[in-house]
PDB file of N, CA and C in Angstrom:
ATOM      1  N   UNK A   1      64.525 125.768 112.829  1.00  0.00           N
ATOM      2  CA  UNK A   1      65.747 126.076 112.100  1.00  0.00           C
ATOM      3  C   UNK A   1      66.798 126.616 113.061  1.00  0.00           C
ATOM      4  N   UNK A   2      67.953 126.669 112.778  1.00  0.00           N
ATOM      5  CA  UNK A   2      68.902 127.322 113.872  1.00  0.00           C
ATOM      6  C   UNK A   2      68.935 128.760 113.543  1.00  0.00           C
ATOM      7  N   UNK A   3      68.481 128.947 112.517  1.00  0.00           N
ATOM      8  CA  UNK A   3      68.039 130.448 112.676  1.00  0.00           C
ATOM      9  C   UNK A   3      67.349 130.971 113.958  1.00  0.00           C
ATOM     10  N   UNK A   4      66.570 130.141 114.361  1.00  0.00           N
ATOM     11  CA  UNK A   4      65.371 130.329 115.467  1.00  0.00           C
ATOM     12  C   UNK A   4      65.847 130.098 116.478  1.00  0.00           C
ATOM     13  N   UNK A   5      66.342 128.353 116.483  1.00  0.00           N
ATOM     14  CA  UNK A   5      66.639 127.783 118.137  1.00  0.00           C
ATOM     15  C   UNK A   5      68.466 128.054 118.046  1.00  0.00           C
ATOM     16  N   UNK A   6      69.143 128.474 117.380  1.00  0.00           N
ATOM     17  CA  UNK A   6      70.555 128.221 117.364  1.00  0.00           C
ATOM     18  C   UNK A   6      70.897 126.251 117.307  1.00  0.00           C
ATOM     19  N   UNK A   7      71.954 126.051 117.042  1.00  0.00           N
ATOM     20  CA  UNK A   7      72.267 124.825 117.316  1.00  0.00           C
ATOM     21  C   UNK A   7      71.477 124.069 117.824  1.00  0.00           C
ATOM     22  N   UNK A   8      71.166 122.663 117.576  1.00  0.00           N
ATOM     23  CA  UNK A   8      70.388 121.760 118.145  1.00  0.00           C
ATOM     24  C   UNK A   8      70.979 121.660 119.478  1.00  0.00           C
ATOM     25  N   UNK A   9      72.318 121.432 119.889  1.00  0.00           N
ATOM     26  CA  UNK A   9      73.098 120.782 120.711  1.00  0.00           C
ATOM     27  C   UNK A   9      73.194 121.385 121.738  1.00  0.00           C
ATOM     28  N   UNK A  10      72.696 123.086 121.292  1.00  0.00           N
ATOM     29  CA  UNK A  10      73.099 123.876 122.371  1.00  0.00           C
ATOM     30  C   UNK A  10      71.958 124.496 123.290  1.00  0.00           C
ATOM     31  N   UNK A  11      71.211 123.483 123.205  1.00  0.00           N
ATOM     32  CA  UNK A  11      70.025 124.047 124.818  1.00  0.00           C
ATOM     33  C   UNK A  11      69.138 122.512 124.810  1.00  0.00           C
ATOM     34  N   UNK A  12      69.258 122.602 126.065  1.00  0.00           N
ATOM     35  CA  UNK A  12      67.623 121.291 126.385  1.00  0.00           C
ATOM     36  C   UNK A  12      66.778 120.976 125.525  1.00  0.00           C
ATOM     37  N   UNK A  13      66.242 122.886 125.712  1.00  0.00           N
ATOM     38  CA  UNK A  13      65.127 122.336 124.823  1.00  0.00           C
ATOM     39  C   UNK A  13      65.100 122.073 123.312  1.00  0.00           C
ATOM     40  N   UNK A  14      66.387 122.446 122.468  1.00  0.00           N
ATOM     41  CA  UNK A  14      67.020 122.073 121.071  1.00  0.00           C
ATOM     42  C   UNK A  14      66.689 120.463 121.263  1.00  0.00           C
ATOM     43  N   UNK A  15      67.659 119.601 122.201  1.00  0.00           N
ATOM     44  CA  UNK A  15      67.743 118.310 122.217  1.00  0.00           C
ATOM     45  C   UNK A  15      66.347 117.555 122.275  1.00  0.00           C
ATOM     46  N   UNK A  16      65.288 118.214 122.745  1.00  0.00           N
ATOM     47  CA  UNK A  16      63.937 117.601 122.911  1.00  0.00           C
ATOM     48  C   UNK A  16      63.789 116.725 121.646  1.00  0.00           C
ATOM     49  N   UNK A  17      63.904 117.638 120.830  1.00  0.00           N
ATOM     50  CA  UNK A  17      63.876 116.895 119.179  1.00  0.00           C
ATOM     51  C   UNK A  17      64.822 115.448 119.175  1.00  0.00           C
ATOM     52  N   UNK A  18      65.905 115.445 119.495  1.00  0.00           N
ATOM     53  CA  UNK A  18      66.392 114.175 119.806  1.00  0.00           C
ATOM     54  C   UNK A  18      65.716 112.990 120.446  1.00  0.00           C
ATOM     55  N   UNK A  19      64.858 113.463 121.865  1.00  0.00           N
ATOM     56  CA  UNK A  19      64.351 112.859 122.924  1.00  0.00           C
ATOM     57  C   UNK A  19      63.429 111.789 121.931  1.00  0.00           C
ATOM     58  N   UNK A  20      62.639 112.572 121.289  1.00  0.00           N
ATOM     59  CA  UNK A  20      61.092 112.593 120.972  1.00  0.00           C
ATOM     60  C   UNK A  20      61.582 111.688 119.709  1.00  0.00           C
ATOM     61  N   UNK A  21      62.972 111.222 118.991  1.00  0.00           N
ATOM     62  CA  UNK A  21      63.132 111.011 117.645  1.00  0.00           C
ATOM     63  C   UNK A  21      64.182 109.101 118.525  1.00  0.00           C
ATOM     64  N   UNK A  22      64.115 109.347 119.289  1.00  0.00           N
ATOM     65  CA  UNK A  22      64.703 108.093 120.254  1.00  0.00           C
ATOM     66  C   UNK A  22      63.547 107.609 120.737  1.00  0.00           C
ATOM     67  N   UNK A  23      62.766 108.155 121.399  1.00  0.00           N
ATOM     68  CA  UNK A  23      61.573 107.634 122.019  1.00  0.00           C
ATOM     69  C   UNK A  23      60.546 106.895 121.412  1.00  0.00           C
ATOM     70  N   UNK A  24      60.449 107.696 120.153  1.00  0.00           N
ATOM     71  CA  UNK A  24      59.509 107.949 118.753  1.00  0.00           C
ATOM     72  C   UNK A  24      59.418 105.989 118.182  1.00  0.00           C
ATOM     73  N   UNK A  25      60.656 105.835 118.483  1.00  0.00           N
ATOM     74  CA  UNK A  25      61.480 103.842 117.391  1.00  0.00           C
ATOM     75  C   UNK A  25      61.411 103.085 118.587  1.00  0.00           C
ATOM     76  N   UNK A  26      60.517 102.744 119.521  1.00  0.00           N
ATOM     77  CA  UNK A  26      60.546 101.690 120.678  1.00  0.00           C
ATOM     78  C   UNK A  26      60.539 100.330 119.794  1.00  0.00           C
ATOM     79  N   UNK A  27      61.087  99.079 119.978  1.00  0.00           N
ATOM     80  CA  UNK A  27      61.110  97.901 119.586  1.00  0.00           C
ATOM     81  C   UNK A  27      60.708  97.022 120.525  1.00  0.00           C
ATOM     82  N   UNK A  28      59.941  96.499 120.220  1.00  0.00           N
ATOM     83  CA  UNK A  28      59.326  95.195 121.404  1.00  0.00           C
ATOM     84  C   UNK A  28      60.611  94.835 122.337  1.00  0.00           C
ATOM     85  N   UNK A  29      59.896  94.623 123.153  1.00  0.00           N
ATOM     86  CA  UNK A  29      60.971  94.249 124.548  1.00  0.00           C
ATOM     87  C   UNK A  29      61.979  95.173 125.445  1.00  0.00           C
ATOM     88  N   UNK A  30      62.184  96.419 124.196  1.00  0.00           N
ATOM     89  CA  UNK A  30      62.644  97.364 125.391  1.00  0.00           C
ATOM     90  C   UNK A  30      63.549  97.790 123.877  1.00  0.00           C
ATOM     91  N   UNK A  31      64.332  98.941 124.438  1.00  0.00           N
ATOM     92  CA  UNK A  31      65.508  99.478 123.413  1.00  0.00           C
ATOM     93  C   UNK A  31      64.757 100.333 122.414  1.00  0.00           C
ATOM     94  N   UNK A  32      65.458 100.791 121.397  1.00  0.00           N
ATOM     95  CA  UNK A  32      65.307 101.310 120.454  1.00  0.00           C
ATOM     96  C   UNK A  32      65.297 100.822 118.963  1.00  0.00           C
ATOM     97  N   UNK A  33      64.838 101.027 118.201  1.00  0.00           N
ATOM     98  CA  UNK A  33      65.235 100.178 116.927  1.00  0.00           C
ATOM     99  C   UNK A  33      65.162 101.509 115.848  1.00  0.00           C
ATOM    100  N   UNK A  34      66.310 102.625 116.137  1.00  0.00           N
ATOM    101  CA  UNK A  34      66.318 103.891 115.213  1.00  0.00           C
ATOM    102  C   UNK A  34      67.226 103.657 114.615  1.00  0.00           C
ATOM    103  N   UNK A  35      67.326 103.791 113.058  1.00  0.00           N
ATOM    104  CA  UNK A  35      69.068 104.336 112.953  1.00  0.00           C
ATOM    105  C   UNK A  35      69.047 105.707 112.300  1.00  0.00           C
ATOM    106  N   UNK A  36      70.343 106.634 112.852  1.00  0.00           N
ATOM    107  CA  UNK A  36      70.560 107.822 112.777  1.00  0.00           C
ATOM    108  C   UNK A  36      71.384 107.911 111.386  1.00  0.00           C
ATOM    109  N   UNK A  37      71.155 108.933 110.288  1.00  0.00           N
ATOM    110  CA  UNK A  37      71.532 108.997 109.449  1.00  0.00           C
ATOM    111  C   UNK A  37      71.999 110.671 109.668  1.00  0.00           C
ATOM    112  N   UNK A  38      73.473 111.301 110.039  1.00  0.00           N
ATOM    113  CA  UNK A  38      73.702 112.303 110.036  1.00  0.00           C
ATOM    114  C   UNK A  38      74.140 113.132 108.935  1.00  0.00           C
ATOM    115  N   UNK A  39      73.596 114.034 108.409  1.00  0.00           N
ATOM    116  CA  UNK A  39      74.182 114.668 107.425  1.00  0.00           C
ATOM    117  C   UNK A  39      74.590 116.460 107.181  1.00  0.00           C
ATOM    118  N   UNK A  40      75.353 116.583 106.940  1.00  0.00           N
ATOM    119  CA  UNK A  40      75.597 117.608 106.710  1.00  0.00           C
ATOM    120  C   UNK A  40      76.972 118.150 107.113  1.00  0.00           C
ATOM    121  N   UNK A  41      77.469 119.034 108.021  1.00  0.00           N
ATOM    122  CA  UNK A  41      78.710 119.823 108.182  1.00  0.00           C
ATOM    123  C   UNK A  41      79.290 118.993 109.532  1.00  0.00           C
ATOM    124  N   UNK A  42      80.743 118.987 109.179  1.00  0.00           N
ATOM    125  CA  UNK A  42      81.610 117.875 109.737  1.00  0.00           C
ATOM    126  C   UNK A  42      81.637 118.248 111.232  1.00  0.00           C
ATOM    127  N   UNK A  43      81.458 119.245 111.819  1.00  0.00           N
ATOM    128  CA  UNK A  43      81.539 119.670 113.616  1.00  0.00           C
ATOM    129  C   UNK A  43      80.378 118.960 114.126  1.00  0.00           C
ATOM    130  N   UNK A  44      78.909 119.600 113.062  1.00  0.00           N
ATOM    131  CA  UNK A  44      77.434 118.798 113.833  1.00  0.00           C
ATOM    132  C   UNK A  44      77.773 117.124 112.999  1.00  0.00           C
ATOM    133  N   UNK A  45      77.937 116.637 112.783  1.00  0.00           N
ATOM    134  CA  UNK A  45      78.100 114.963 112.387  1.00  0.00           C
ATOM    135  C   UNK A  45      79.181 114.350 113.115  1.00  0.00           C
ATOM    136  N   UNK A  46      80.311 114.917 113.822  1.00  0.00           N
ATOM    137  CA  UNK A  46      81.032 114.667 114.673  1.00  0.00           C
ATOM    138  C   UNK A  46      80.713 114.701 115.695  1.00  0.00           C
ATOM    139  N   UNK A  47      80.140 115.969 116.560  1.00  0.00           N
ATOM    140  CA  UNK A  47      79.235 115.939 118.103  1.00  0.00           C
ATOM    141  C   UNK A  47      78.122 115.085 117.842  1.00  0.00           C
ATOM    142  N   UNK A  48      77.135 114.572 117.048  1.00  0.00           N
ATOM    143  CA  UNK A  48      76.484 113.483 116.755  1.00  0.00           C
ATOM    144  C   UNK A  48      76.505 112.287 117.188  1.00  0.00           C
ATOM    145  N   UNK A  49      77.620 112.040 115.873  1.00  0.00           N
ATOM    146  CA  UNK A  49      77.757 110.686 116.204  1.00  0.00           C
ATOM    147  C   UNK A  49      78.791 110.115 117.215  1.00  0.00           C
ATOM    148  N   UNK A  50      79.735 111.281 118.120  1.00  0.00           N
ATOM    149  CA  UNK A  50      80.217 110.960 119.179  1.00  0.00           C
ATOM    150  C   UNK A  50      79.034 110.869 120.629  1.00  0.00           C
ATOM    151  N   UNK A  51      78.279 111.763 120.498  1.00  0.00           N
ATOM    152  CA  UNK A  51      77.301 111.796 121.491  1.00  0.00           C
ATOM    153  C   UNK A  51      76.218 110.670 121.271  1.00  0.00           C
ATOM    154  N   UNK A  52      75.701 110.484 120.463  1.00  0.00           N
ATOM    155  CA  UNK A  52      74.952 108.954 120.540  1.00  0.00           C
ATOM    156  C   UNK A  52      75.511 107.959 120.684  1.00  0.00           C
ATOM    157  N   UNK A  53      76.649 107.699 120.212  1.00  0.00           N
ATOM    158  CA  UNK A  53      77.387 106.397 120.664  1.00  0.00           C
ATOM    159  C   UNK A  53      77.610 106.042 122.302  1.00  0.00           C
ATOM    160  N   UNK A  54      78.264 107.630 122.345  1.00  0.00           N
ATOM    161  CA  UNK A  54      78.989 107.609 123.786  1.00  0.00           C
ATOM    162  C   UNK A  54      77.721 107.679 124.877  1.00  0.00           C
ATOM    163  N   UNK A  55      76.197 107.834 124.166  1.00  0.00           N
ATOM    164  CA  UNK A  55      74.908 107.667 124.991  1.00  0.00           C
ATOM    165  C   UNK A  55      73.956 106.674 124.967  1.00  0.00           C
ATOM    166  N   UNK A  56      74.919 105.186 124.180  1.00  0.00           N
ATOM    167  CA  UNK A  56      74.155 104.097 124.282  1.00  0.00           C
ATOM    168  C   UNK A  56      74.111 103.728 123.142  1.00  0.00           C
ATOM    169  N   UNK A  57      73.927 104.261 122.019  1.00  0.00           N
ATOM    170  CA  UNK A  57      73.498 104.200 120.428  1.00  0.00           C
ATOM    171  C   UNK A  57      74.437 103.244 119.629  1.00  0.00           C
ATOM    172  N   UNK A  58      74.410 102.001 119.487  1.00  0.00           N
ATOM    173  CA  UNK A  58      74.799 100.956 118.469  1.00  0.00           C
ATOM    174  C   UNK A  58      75.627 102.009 117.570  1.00  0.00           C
ATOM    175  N   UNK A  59      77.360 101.875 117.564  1.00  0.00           N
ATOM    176  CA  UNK A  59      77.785 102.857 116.444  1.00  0.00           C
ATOM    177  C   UNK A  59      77.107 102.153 114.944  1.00  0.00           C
ATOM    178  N   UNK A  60      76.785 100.917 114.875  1.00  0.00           N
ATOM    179  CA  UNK A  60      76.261 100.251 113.776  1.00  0.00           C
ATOM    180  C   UNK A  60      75.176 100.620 113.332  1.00  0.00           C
ATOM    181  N   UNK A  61      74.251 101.620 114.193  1.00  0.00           N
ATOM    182  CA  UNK A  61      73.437 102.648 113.618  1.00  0.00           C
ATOM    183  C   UNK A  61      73.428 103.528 113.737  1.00  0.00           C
ATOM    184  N   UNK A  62      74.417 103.880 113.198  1.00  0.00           N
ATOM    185  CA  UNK A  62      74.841 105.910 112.801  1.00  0.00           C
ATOM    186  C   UNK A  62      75.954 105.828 111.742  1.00  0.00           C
ATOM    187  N   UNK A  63      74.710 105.974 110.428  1.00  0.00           N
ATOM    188  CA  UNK A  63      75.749 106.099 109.823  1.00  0.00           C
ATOM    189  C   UNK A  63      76.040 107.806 109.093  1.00  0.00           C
ATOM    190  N   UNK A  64      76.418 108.470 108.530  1.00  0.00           N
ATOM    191  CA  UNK A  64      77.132 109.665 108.295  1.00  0.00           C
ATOM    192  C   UNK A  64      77.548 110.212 106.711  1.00  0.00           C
ATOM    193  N   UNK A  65      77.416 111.309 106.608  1.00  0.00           N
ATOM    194  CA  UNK A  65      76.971 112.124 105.142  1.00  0.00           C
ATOM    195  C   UNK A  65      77.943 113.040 105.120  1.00  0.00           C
ATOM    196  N   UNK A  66      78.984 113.861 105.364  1.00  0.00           N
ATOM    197  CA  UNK A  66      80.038 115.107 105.863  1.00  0.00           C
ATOM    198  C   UNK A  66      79.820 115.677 104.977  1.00  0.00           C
ATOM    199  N   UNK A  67      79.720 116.956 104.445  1.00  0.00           N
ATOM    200  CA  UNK A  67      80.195 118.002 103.028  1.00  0.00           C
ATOM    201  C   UNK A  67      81.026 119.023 103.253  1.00  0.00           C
ATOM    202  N   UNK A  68      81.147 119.291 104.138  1.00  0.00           N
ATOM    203  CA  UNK A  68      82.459 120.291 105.074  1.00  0.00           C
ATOM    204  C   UNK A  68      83.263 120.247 106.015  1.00  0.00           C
ATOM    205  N   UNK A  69      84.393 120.765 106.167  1.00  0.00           N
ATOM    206  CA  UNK A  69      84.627 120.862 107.472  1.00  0.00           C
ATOM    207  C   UNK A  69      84.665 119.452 108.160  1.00  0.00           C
ATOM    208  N   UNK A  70      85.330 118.876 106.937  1.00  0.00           N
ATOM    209  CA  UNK A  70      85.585 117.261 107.846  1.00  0.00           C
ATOM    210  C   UNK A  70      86.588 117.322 108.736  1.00  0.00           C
ATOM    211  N   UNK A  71      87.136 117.943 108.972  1.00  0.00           N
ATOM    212  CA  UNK A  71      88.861 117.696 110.121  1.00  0.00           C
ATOM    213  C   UNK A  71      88.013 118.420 111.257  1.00  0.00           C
ATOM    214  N   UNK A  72      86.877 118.859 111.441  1.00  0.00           N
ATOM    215  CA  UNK A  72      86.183 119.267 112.538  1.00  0.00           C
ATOM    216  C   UNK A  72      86.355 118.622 114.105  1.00  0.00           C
ATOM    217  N   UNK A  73      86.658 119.357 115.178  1.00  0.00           N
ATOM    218  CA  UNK A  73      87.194 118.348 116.473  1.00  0.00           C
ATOM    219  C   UNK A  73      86.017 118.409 117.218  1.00  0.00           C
ATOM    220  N   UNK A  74      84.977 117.489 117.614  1.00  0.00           N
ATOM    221  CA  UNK A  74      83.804 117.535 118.172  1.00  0.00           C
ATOM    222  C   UNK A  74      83.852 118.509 119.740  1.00  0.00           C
ATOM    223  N   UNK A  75      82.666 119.442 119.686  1.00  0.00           N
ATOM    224  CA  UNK A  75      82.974 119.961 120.737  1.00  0.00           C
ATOM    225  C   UNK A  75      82.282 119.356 122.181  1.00  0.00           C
ATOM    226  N   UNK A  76      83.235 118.593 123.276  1.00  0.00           N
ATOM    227  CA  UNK A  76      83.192 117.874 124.189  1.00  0.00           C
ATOM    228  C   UNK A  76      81.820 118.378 125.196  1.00  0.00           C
ATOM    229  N   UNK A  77      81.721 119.613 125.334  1.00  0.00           N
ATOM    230  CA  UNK A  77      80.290 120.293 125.866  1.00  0.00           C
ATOM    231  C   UNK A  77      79.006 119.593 125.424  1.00  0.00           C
ATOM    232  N   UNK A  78      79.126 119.894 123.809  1.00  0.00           N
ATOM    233  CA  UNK A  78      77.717 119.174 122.725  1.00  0.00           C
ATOM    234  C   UNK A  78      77.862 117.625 122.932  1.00  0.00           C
ATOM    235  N   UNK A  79      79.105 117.280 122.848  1.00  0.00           N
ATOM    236  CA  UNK A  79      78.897 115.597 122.797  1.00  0.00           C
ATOM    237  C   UNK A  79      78.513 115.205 124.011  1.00  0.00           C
ATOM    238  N   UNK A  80      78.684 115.853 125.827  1.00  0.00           N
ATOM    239  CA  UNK A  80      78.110 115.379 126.132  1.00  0.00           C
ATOM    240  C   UNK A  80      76.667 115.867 126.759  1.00  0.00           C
ATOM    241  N   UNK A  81      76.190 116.592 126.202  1.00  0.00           N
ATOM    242  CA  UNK A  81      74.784 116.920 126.044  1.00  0.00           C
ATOM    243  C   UNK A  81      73.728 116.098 125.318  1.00  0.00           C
ATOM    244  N   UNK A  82      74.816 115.610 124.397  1.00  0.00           N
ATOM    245  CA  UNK A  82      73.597 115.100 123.031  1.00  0.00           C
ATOM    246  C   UNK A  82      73.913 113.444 124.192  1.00  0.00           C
ATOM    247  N   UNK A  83      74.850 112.592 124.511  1.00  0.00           N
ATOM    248  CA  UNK A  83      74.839 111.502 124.753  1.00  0.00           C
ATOM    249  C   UNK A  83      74.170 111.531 126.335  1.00  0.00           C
ATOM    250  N   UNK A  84      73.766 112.663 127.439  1.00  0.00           N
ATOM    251  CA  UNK A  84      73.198 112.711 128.650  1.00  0.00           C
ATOM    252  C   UNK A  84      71.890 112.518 127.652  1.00  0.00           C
ATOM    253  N   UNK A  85      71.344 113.049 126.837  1.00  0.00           N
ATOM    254  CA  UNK A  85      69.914 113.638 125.944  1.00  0.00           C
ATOM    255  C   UNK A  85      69.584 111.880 125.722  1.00  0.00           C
ATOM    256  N   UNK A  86      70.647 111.331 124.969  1.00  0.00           N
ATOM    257  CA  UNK A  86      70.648 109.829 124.350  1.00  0.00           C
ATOM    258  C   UNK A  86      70.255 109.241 125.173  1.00  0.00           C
ATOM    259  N   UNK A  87      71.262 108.984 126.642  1.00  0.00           N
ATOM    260  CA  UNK A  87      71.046 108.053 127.408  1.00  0.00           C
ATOM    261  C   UNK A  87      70.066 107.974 128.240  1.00  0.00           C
ATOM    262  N   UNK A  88      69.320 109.844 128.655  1.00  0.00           N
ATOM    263  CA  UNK A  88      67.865 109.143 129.401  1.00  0.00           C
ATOM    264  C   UNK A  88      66.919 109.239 128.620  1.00  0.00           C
ATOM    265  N   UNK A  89      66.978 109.095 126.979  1.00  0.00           N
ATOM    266  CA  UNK A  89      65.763 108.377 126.577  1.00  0.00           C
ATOM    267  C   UNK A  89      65.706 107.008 126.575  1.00  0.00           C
ATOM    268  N   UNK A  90      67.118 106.459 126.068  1.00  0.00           N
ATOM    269  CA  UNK A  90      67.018 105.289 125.979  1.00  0.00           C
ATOM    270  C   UNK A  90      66.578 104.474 127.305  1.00  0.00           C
ATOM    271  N   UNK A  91      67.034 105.111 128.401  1.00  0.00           N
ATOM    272  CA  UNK A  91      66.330 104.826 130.079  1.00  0.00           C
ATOM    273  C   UNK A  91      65.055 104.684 130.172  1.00  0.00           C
ATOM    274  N   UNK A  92      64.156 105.802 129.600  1.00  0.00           N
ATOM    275  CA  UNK A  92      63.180 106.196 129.351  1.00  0.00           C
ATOM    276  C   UNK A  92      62.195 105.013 128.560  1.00  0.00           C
ATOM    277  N   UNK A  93      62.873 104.722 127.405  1.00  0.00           N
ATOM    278  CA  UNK A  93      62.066 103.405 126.051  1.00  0.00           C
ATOM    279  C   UNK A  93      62.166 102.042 126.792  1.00  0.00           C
ATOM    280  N   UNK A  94      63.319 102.093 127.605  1.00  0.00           N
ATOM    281  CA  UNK A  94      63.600 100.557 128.232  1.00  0.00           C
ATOM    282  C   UNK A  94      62.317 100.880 129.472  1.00  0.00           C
ATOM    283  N   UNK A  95      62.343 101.454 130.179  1.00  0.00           N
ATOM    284  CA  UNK A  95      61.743 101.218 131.271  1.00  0.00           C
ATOM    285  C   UNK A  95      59.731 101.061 130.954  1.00  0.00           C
ATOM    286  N   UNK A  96      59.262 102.408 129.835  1.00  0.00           N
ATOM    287  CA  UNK A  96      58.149 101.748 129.196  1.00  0.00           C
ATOM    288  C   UNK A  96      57.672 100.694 128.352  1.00  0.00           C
ATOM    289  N   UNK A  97      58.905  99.791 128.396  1.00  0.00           N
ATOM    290  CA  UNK A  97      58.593  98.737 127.620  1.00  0.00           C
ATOM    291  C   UNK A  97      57.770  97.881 128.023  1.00  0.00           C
ATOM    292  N   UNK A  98      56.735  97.360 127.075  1.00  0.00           N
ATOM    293  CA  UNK A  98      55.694  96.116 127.666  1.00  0.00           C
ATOM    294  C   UNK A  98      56.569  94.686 128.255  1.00  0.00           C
ATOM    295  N   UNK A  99      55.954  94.212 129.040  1.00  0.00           N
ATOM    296  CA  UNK A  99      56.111  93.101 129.756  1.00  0.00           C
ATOM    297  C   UNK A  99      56.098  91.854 128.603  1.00  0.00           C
ATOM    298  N   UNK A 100      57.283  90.763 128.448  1.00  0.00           N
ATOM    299  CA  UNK A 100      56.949  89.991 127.842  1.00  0.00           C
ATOM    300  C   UNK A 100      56.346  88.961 128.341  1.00  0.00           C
ATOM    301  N   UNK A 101      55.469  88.721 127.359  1.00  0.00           N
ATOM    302  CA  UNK A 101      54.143  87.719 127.339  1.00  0.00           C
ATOM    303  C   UNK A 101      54.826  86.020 127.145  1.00  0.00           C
ATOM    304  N   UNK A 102      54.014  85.610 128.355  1.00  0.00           N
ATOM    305  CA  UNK A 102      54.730  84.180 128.348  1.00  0.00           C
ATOM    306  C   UNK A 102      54.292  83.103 127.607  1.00  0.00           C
ATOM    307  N   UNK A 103      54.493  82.115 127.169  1.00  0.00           N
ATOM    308  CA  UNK A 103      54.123  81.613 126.141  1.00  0.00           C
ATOM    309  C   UNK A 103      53.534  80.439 127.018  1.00  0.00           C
TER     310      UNK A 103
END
């Protein structure tokens, strides 16, 4: 809870949960096959879905829920934490990907 860890966005080890939720959806041949469904308050759904995009993430899978605080201006620190977090998993899923099998 952020009671506990504070903000997801705001430490390493918060983002692990990201790592492990990218890593978690490998799709044959390499990549990811997640889609992110963000919900809740308009600052965390804005650093979100600016930071996964801007870390590789298909904007065509992220889609978004707001209930507050929609005019929220993403804070540029979190976005690029969460999209460094994005981009070396997705490094990470591509590079353990199995070898395709030749026919």
């Amino acid at each position: 809870s952020s009671e506990d860890g504070g903000r997801i966005s705001a430490s390493a080890k918060n983002l692990e949960h990201l790592t492990a939720a990218v890593a978690g959806f490998k799709k044959p041949g390499g990549g990811i096959d997640t889609h992110f469904h963000l919900i809740g308050n308009g600052a965390m759904v804005n650093e979100f879905k600016a930071g996964l995009v801007q870390g590789g993430v298909p904007e065509a899978r992220v889609t978004i829920e707001m209930y507050f605080n929609h005019k929220a201006e993403p804070d540029p620190t979190a976005v690029d934490a969460i999209a460094t977090t994005v981009s070396a998993a997705l490094t990470k899923a591509k590079a353990k990907a199995p070898a395709p099998v030749a026919a």
